[in-house]
Protein backbone atom coordinates (compact mmCIF):
# COMPACT_ATOMS: atom_id res chain seq x y z
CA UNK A 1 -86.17 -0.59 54.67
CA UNK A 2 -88.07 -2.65 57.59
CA UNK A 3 -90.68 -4.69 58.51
CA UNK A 4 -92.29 -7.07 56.02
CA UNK A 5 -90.30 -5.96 52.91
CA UNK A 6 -86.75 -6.93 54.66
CA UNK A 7 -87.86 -9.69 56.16
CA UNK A 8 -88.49 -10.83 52.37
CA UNK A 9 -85.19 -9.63 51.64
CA UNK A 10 -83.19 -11.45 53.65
CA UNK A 11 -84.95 -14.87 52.94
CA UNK A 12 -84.85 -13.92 49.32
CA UNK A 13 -80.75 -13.67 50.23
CA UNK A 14 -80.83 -17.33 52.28
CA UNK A 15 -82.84 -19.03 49.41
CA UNK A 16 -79.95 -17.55 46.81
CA UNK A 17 -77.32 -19.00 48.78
CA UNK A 18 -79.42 -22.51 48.86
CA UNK A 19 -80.24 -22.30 45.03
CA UNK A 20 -76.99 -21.21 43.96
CA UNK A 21 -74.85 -23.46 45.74
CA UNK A 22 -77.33 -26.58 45.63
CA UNK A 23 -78.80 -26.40 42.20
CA UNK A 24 -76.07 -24.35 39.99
CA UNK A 25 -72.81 -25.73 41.66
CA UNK A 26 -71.81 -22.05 42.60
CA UNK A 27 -68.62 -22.44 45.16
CA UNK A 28 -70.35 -20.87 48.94
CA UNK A 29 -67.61 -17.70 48.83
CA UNK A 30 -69.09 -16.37 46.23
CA UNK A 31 -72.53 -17.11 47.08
CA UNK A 32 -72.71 -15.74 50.69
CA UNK A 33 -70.82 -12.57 48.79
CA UNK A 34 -73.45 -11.85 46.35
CA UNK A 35 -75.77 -12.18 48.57
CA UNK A 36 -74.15 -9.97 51.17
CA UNK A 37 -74.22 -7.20 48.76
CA UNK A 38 -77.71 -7.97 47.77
CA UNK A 39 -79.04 -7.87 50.99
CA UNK A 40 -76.88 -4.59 51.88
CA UNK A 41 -78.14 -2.71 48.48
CA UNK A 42 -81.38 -3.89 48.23
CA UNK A 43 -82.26 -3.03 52.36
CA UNK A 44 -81.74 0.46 51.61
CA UNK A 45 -78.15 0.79 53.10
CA UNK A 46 -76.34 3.47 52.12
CA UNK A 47 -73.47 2.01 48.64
CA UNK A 48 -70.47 2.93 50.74
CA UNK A 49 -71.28 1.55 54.17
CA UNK A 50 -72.82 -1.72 52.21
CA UNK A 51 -68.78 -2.10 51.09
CA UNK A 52 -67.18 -0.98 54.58
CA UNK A 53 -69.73 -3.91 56.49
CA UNK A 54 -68.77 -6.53 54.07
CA UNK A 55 -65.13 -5.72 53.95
CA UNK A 56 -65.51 -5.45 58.43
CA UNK A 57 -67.55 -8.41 58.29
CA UNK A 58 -64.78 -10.62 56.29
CA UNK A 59 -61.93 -9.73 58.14
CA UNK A 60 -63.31 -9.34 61.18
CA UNK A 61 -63.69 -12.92 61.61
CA UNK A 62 -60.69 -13.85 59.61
CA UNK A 63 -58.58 -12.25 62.59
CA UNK A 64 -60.69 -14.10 65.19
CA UNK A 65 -60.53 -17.36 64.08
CA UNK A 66 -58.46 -17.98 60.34
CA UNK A 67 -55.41 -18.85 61.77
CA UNK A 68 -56.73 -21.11 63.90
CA UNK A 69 -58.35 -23.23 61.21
CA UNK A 70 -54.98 -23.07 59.20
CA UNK A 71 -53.00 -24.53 61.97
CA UNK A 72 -56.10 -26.68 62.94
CA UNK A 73 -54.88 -28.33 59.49
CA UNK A 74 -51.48 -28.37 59.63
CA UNK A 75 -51.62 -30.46 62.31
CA UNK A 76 -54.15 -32.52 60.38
CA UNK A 77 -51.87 -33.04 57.22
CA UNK A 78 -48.63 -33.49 59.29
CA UNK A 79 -50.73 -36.47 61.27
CA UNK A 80 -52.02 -38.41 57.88
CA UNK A 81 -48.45 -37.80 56.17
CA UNK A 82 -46.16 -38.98 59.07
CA UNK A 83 -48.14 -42.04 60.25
CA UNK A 84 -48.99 -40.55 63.30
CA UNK A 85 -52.57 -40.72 62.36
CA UNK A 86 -52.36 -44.45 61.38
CA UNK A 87 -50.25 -44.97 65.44
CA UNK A 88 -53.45 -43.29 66.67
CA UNK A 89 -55.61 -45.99 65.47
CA UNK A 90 -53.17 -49.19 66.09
CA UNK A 91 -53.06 -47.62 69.95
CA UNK A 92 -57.11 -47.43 70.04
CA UNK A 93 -57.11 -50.97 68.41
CA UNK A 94 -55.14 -52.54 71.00
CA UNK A 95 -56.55 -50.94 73.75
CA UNK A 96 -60.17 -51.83 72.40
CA UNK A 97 -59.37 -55.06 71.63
CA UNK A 98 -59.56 -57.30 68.17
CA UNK A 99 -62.56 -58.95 69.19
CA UNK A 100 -64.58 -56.05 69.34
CA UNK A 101 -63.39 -54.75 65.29
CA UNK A 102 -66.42 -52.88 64.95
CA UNK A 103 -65.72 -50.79 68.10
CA UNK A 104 -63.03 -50.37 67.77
CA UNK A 105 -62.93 -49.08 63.98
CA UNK A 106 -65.67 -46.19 65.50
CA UNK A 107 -63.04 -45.46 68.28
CA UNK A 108 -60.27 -45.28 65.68
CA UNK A 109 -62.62 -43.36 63.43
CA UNK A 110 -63.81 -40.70 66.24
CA UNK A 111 -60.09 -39.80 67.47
CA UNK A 112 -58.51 -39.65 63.97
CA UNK A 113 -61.29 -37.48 62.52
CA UNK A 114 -60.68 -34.71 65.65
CA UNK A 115 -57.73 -33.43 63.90
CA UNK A 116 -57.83 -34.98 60.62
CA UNK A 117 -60.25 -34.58 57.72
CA UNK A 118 -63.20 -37.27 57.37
CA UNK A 119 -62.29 -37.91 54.30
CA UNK A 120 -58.74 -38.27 54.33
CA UNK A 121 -58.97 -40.28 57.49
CA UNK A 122 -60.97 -42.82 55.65
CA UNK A 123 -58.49 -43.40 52.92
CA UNK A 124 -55.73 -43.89 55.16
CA UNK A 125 -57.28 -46.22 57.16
CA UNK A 126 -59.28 -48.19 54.75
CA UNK A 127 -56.73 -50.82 54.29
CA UNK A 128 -56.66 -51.22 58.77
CA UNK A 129 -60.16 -51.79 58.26
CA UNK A 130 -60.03 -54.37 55.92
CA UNK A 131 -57.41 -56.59 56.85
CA UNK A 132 -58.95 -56.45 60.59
CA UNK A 133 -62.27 -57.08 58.98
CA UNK A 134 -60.57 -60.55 57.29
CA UNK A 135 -58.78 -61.43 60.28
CA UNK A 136 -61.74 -61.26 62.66
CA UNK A 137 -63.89 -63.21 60.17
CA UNK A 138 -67.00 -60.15 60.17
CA UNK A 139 -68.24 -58.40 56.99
CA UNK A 140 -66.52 -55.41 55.44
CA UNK A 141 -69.52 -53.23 55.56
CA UNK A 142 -70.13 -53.29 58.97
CA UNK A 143 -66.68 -52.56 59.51
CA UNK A 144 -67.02 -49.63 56.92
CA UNK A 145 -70.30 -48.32 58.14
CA UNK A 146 -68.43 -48.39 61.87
CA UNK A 147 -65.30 -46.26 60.67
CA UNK A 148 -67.04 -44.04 58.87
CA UNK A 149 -69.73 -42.86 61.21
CA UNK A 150 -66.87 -42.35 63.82
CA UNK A 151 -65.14 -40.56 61.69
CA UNK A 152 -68.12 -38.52 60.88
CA UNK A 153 -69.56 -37.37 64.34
CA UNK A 154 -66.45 -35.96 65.54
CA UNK A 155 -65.96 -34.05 62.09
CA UNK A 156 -69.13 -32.11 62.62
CA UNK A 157 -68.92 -31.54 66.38
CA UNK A 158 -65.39 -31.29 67.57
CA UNK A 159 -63.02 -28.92 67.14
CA UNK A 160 -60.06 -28.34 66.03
CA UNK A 161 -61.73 -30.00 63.10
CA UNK A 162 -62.12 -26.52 60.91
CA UNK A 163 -66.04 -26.61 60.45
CA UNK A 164 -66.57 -26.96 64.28
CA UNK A 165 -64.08 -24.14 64.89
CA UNK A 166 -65.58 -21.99 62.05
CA UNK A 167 -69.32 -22.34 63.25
CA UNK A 168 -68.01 -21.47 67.07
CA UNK A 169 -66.13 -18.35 65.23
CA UNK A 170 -69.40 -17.24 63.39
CA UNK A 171 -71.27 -17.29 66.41
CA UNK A 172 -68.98 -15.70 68.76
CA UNK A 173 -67.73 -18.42 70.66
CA UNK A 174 -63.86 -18.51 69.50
CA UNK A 175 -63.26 -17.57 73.32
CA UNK A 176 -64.99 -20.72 74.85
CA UNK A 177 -63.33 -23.24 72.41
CA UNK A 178 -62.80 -25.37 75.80
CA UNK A 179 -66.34 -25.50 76.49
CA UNK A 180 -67.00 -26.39 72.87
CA UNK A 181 -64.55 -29.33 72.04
CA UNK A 182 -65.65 -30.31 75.80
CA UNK A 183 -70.11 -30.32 74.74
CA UNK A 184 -68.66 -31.52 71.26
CA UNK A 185 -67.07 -34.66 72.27
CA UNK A 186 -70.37 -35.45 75.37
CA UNK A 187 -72.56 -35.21 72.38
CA UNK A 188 -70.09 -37.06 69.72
CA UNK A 189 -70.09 -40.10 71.79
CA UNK A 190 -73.38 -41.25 71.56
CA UNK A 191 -73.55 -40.47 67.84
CA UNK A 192 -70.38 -42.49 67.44
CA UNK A 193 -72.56 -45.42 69.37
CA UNK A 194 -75.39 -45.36 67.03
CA UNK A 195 -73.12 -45.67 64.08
CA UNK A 196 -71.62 -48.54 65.83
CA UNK A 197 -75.13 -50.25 66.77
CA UNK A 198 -76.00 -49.34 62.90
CA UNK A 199 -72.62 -51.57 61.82
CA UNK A 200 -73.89 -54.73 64.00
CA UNK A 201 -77.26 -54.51 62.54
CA UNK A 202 -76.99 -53.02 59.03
CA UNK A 203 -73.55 -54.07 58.19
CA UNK A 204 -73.35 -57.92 58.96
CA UNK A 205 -76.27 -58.32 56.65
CA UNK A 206 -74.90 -55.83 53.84
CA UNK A 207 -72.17 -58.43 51.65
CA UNK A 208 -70.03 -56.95 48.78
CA UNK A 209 -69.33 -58.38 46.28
CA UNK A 210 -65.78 -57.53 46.80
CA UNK A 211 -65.07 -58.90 50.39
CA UNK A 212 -63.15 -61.81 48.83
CA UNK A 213 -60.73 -58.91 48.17
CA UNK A 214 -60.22 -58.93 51.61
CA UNK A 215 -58.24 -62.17 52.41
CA UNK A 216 -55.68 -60.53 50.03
CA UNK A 217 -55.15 -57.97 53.71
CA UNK A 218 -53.27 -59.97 56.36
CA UNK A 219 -53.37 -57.73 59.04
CA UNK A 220 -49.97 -57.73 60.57
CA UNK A 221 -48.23 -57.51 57.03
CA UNK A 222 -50.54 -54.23 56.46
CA UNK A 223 -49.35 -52.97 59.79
CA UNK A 224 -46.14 -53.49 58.51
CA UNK A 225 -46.35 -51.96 55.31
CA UNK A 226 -46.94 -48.78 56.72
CA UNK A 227 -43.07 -48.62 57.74
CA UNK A 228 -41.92 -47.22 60.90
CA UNK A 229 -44.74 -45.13 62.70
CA UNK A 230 -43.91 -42.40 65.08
CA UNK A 231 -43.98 -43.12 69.02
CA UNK A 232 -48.14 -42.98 70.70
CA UNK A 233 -47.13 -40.55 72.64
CA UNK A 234 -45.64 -38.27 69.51
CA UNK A 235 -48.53 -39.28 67.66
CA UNK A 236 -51.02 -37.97 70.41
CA UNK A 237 -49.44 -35.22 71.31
CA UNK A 238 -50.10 -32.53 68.64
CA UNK A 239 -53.77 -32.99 69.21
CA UNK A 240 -54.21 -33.89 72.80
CA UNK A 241 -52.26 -30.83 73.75
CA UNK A 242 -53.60 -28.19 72.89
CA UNK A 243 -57.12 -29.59 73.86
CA UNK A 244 -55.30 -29.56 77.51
CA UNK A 245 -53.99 -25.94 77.15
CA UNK A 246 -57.30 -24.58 75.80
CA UNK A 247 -59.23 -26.32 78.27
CA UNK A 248 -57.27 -25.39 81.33
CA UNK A 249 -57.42 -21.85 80.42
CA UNK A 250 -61.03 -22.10 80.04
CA UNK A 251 -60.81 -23.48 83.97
CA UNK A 252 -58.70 -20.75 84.95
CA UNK A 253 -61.30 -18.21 83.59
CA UNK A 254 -64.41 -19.77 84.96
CA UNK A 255 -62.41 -20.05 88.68
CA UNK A 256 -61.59 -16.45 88.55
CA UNK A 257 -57.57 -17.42 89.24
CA UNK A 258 -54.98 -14.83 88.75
CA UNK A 259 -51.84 -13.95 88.91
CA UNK A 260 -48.31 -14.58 86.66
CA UNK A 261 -48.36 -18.22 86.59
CA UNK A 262 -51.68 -18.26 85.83
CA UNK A 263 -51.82 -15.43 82.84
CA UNK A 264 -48.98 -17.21 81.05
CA UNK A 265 -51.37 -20.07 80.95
CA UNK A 266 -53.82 -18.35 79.67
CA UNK A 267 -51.56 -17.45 76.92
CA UNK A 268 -50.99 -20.69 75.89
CA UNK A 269 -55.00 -21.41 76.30
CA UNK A 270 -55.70 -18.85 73.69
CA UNK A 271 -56.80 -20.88 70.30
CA UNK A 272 -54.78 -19.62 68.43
CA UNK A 273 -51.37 -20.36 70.97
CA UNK A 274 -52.64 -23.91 71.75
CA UNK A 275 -52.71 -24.82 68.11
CA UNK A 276 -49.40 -23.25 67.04
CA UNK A 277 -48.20 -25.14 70.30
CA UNK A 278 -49.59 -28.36 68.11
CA UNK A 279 -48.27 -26.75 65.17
CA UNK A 280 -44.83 -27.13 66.95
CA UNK A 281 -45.12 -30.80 68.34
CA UNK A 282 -46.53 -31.89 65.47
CA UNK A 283 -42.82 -31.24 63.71
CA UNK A 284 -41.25 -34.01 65.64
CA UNK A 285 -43.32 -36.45 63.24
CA UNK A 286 -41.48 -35.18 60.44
CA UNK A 287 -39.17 -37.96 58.97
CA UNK A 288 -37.19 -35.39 57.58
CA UNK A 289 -36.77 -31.44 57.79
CA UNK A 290 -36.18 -30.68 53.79
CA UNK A 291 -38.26 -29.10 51.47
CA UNK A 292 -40.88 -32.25 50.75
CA UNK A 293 -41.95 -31.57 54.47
CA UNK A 294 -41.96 -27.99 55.55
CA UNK A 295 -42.89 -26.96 52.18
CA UNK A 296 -44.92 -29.50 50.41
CA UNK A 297 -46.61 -30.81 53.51
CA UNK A 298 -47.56 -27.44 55.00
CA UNK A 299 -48.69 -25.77 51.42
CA UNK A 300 -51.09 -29.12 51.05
CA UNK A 301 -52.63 -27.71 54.39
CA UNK A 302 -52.62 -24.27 53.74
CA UNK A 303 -54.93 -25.55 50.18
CA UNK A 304 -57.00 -27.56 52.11
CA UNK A 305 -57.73 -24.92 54.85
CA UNK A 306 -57.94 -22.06 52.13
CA UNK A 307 -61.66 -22.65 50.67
CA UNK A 308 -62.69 -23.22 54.55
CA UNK A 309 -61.15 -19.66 55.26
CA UNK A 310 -62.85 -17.89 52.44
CA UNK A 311 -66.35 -19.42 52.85
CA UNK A 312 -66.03 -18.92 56.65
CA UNK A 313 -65.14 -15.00 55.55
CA UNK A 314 -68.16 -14.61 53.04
CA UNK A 315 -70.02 -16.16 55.91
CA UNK A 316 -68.96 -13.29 58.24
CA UNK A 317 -69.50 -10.72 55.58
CA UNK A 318 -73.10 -11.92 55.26
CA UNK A 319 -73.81 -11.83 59.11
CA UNK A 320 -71.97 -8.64 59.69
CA UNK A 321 -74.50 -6.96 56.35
CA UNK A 322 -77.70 -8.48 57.86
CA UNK A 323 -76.56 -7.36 61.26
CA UNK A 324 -76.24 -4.11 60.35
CA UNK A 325 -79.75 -3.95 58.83
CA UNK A 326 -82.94 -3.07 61.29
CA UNK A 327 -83.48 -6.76 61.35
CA UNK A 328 -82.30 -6.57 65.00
CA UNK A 329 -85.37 -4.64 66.05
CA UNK A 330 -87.72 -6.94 64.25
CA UNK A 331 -86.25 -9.98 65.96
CA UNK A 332 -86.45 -8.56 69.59
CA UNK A 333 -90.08 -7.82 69.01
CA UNK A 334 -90.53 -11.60 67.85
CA UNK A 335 -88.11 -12.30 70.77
CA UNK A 336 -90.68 -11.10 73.19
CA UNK A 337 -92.56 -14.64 72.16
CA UNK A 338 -91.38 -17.36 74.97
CA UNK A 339 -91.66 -20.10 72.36
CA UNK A 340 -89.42 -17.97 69.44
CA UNK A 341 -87.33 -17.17 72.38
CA UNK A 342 -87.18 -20.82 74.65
CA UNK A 343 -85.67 -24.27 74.13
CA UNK A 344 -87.57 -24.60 70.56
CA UNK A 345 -85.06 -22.17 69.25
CA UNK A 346 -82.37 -25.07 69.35
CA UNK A 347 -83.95 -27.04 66.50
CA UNK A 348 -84.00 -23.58 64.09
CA UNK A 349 -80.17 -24.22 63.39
CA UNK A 350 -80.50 -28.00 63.11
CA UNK A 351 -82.98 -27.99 60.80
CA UNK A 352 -81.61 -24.85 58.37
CA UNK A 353 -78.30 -26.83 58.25
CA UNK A 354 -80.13 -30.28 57.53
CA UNK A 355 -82.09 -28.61 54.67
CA UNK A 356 -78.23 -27.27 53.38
CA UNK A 357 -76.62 -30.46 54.01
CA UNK A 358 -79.01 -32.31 51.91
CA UNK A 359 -79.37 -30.40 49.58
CA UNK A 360 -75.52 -29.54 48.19
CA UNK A 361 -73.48 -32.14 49.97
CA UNK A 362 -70.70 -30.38 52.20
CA UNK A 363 -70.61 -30.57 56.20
CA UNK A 364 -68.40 -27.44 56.22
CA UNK A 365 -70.17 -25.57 53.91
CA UNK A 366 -73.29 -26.24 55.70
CA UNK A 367 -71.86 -25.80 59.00
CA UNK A 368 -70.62 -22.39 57.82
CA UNK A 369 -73.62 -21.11 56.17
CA UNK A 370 -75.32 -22.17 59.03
CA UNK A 371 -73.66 -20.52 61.78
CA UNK A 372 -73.38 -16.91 59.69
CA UNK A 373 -77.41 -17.41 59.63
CA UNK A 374 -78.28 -17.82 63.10
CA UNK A 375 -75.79 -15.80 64.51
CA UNK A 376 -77.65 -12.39 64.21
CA UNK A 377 -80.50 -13.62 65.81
CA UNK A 378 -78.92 -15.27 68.89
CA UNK A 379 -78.04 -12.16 71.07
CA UNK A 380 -81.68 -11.17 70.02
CA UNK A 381 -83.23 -14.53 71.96
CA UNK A 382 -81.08 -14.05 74.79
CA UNK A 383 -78.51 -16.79 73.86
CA UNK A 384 -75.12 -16.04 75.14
CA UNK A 385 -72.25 -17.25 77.13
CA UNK A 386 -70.02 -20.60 76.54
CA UNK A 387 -72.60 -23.44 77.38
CA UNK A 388 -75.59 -21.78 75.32
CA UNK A 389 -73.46 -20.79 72.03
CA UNK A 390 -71.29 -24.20 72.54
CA UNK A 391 -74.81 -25.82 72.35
CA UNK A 392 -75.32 -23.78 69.06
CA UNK A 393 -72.69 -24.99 67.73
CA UNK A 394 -73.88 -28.79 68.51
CA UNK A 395 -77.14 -27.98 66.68
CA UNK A 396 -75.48 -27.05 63.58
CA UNK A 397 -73.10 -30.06 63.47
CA UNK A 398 -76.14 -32.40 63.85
CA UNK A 399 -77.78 -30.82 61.24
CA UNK A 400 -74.78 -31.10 59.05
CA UNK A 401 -74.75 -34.68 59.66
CA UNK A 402 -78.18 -35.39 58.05
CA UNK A 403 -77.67 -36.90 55.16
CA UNK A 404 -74.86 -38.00 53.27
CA UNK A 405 -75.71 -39.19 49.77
CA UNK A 406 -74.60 -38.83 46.55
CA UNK A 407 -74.12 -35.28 46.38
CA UNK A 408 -71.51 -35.46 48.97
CA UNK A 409 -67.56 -36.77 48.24
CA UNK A 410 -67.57 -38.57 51.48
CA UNK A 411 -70.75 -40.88 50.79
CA UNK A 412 -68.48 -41.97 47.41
CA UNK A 413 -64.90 -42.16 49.55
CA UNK A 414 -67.07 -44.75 51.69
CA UNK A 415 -68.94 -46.67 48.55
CA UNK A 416 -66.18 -46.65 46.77
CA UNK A 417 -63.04 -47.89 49.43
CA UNK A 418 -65.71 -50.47 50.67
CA UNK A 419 -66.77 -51.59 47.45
CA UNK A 420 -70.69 -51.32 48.31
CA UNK A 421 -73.18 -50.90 45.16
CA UNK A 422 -75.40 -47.42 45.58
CA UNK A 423 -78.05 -49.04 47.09
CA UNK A 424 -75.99 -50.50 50.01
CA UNK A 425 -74.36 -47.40 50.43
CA UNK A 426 -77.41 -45.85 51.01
CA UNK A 427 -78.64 -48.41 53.39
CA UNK A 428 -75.15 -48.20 55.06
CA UNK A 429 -73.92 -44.59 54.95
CA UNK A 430 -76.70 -42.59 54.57
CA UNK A 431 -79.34 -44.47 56.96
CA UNK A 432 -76.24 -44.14 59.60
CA UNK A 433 -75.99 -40.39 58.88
CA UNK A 434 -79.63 -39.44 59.86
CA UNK A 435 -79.39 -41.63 62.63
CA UNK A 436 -76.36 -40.10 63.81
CA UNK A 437 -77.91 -36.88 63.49
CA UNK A 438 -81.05 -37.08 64.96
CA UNK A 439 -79.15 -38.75 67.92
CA UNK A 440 -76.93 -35.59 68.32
CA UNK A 441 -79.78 -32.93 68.33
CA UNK A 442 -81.74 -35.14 70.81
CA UNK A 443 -78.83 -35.36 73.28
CA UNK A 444 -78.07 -31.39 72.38
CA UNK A 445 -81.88 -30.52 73.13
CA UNK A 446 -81.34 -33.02 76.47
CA UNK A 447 -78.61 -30.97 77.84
CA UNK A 448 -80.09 -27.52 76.70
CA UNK A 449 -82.39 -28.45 78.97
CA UNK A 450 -80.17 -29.38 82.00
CA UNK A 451 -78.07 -26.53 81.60
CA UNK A 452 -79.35 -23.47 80.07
């Protein structure tokens, strides 16, 4: 089939996806899977190559970039249980300075969340935030609004957070990872600055209820009720690392170097080596080598990383079917258009991954569904190579951003470890969230337009 009739057949797929996972609660893997077969059976493709596509299309990307994302998370887990996470943010506190909390909680809240899940990151930290909110006399919310929002921008748009990695996997850009974490954390920043503007102005006139619980937080006796805390420099290390490793290879590529010294780095600048080197480092956290740690820690990752893996695999199963249809040839003849083919194309992902955000509640899964969508289309408009498809990638995050609300887990971690009613947590969180995203796809749109 072509033309009109599987144009309708692929949107027909998209809107299942949306419906399924929005309206009826069905978990993404299965819904990019159904739909991957629908698409394949119903375009006229052949029963048993419909089967070998999906099957090529899962594991394809699996071997690209799943064990990334699983170490990606290891890392993660091993930083929240040992402390190291909670060193992280008493370094960036002292180096910000106590009488800038608010700034300081976004710093704390954009480093933590690189290798750490948003959510998780919040918990640990929400007792930091209030004690420092008590001892520098300003409101809990703004301080919430302020940790959250950092922790939010970098989840979205810098790996090795997994839904960064996955959407640069999707897309073809697991080999310019540098360039990616690099773009992710130019356009994090000013995201991370809005939140922090939104804390001074929304927050300090947003009072809970609640913030008398705060005096009960003196904020050296919560510092040391987290016990002994691994070194900075152990704490950093897992993370900072492999960011080093991945983006000196991607140097070493773009100067053309070669030679022995020079290969064996870009060994270690492979993904997949610079996170198992993090992987590695991030075992001298451990209080302990026994069973609690190497088993129980790492099998609490491997759960958390697991429904990441599989929608990231349905997601490559349902680019690699629709790929395979004649949907290429379509696209190029659209392609031919300078407006379906110029800068306007970087709002298509934003806006597909807003409209997915919104409507079912999870960054990831949006991130993913996202970047298995757009991905066919991209070598069709000419997009390719590590600034372009990093830029992608920036796109999708901001759209993944806008908005968090009740349908997502991390607008009720906020509310409900800041004790703000529904209403302020909408004023707080989810005001913060479109602003954040809005501010990412302008300065993504800004430096598609320096650059590409």
């Amino acid at each position: 089939m072509d033309g009109f009739g599987l144009i309708l057949i692929i949107l027909l797929g998209v809107l299942f996806v949306i419906v399924a996972t929005a309206k009826f609660n069905l978990h993404p893997f299965l819904s990019l899977l159904i739909a991957a077969f629908g698409i394949g059976i119903f375009s006229g493709m052949p029963l048993p190559d419909v089967v070998t596509v999906v099957n090529e299309g899962f594991g394809g990307l699996m071997g690209g970039i799943g064990l990334v994302i699983v170490f990606g998370t290891i890392i993660g887990v091993i930083l929240e249980k040992s402390g190291g996470a909670l060193r992280m943010a008493e370094v960036v506190l002292r180096l910000v300075g106590e009488k800038r909390p608010q700034l300081a909680m976004s710093a704390i809240g954009g480093i933590v969340s690189i290798p750490v899940f948003c959510d998780s990151g919040y918990v640990i930290l929400s007792s930091l935030k209030k004690a420092l909110a008590n001892k520098t006399s300003v409101t809990v919310a703004s301080m919430a609004i302020a940790l959250s929002t950092g922790l939010f921008a970098t989840h979205t748009l810098v790996p090795p957070t997994p839904g960064p990695i996955a959407a640069a996997g999707n897309i073809g850009a697991e080999n310019f990872l540098g360039t990616v974490i690099l773009i992710g954390l130019v356009v994090a920043i000013p995201a991370i600055i809005v939140g922090y503007l939104w804390a001074i102005k929304a927050g300090t006139n947003i009072h809970i209820e609640s913030d008398e619980d705060g005096k009960n937080y003196d904020y050296d006796e919560v510092i040391k009720s987290f016990g002994e805390m691994p070194s900075a420099v152990k704490a950093f290390a897992p993370i900072v690392v492999p960011i080093l490793l991945i983006g000196f290879s991607s140097v070493i590529t773009f100067a053309g170097w070669s030679g022995g010294v020079f290969d064996f780095f870009l060994f270690l600048g492979a993904p997949v080596v610079a996170l198992l080197v993090g992987v590695l480092i991030a075992f001298t956290l451990l209080p302990k080598f026994d069973q609690e740690t190497l088993t129980d820690w790492i099998g609490i990752a491997i759960k958390e990383a697991a429904p990441i893996l599989l929608i990231t695999g349905a997601g490559g199963a349902f680019g690699s079917v629709i790929s395979s249809t004649s949907i290429a040839d379509l696209i190029k003849g659209i392609a031919g258009n300078d407006t379906a083919a110029g800068a306007l194309f970087i709002f298509i992902p934003f806006i597909i991954a807003a409209a997915l955000k919104s409507a079912q509640g999870s960054s990831t899964a949006a991130i993913v569904i996202t970047s298995t969508l757009v991905a066919p289309l991209l070598p069709q408009v000419g997009i390719e190579g590590a600034v372009p498809l990093a830029l992608i990638v920036m796109s999708v995050g901001a759209g993944a951003m806008v908005v968090s609300h009740v349908n997502d887990s991390y607008f009720w971690v906020v509310k409900e470890f800041s004790g703000m009613t529904i209403t302020q947590a909408y004023k707080a969180q989810t005001m913060a969230t479109l602003l954040q995203g809005l501010t990412a796809i302008v300065v993504t749109s800004v430096l598609w337009f320096i650059f590409v």
